[in-house]
Protein backbone atom coordinates (compact mmCIF):
# COMPACT_ATOMS: atom_id res chain seq x y z
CA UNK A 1 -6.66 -13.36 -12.76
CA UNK A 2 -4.18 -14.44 -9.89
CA UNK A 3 -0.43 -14.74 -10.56
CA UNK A 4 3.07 -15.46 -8.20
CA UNK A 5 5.69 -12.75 -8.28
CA UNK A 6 8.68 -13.76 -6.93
CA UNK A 7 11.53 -11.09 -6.91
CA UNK A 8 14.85 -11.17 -6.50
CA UNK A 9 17.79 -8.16 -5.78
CA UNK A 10 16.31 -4.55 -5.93
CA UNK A 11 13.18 -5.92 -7.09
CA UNK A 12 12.69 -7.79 -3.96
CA UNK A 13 13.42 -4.53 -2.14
CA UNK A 14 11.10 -2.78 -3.81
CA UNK A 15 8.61 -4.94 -3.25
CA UNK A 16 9.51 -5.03 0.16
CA UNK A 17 8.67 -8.98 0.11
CA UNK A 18 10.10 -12.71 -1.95
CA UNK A 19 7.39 -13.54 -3.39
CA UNK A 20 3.57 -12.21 -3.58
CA UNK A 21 0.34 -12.74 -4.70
CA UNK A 22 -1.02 -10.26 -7.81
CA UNK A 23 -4.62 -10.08 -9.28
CA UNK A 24 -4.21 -9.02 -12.84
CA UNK A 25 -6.85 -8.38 -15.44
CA UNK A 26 -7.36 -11.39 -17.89
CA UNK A 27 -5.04 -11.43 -21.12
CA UNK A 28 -2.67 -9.30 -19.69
CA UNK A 29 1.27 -9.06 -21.18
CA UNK A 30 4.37 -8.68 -19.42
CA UNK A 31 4.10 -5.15 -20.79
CA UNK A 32 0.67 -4.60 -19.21
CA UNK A 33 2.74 -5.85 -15.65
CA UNK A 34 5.28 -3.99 -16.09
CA UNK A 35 3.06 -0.83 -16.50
CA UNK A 36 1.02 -1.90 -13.39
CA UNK A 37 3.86 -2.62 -10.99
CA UNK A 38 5.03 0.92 -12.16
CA UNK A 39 2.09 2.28 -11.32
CA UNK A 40 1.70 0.72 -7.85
CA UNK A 41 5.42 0.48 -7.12
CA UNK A 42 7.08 4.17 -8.36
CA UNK A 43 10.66 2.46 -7.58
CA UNK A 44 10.76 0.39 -10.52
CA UNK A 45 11.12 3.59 -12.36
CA UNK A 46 14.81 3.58 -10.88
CA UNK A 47 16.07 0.40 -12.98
CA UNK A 48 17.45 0.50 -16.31
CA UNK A 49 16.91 -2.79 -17.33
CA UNK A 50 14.58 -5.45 -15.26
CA UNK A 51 14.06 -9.13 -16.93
CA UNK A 52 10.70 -11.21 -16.21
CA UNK A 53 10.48 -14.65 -16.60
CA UNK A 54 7.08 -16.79 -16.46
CA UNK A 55 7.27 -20.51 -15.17
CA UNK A 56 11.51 -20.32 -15.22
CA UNK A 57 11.46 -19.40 -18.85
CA UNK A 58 12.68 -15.86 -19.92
CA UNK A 59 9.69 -13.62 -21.88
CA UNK A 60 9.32 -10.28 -23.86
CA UNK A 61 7.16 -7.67 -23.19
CA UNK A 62 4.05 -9.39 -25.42
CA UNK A 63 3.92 -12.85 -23.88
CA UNK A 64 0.96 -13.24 -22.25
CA UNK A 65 0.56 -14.11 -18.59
CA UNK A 66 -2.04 -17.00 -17.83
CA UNK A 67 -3.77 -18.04 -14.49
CA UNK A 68 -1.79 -19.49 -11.96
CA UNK A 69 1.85 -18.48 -13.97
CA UNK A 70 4.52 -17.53 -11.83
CA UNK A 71 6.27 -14.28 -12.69
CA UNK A 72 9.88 -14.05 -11.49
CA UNK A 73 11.45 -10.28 -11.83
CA UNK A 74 15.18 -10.64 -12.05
CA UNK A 75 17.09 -7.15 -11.96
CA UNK A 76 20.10 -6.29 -13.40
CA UNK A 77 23.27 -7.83 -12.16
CA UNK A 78 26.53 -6.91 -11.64
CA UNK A 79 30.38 -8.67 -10.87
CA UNK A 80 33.56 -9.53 -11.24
């Protein structure tokens, strides 16, 4: 199936792009993402913490991405 990424801080450098296009396989979890963009992307091995959100709404690792759903990847943050 064919989802958005969109990534923001280190995960946009990582990706070396804003947004992308991804082909997943059907019925596929944030968890099964996360293990794919690990496996295509080694960097993401590097972050402690990295937060997805489908459609502007924060998900856990067994929500499960549909057709079309656009997966933002939102890093950790840091400030003062």
């Amino acid at each position: 199936m064919h989802i958005k990424i969109r990534a923001f801080g280190i995960a946009k450098d990582i990706l070396s792009a804003t947004t992308l296009s991804y082909d997943i396989p059907d019925g596929s979890t944030i968890q099964d993402l996360k293990s794919i963009l690990l496996q295509d992307y080694p960097d993401f091995e590097r972050l402690r913490s990295l937060a997805f959100a489908i459609n502007e709404s924060y998900v856990e690792d067994g929500n499960e991405i549909r057709q079309g759903d656009e997966v933002v990847l939102i890093p950790p943050v840091s400030g003062g």
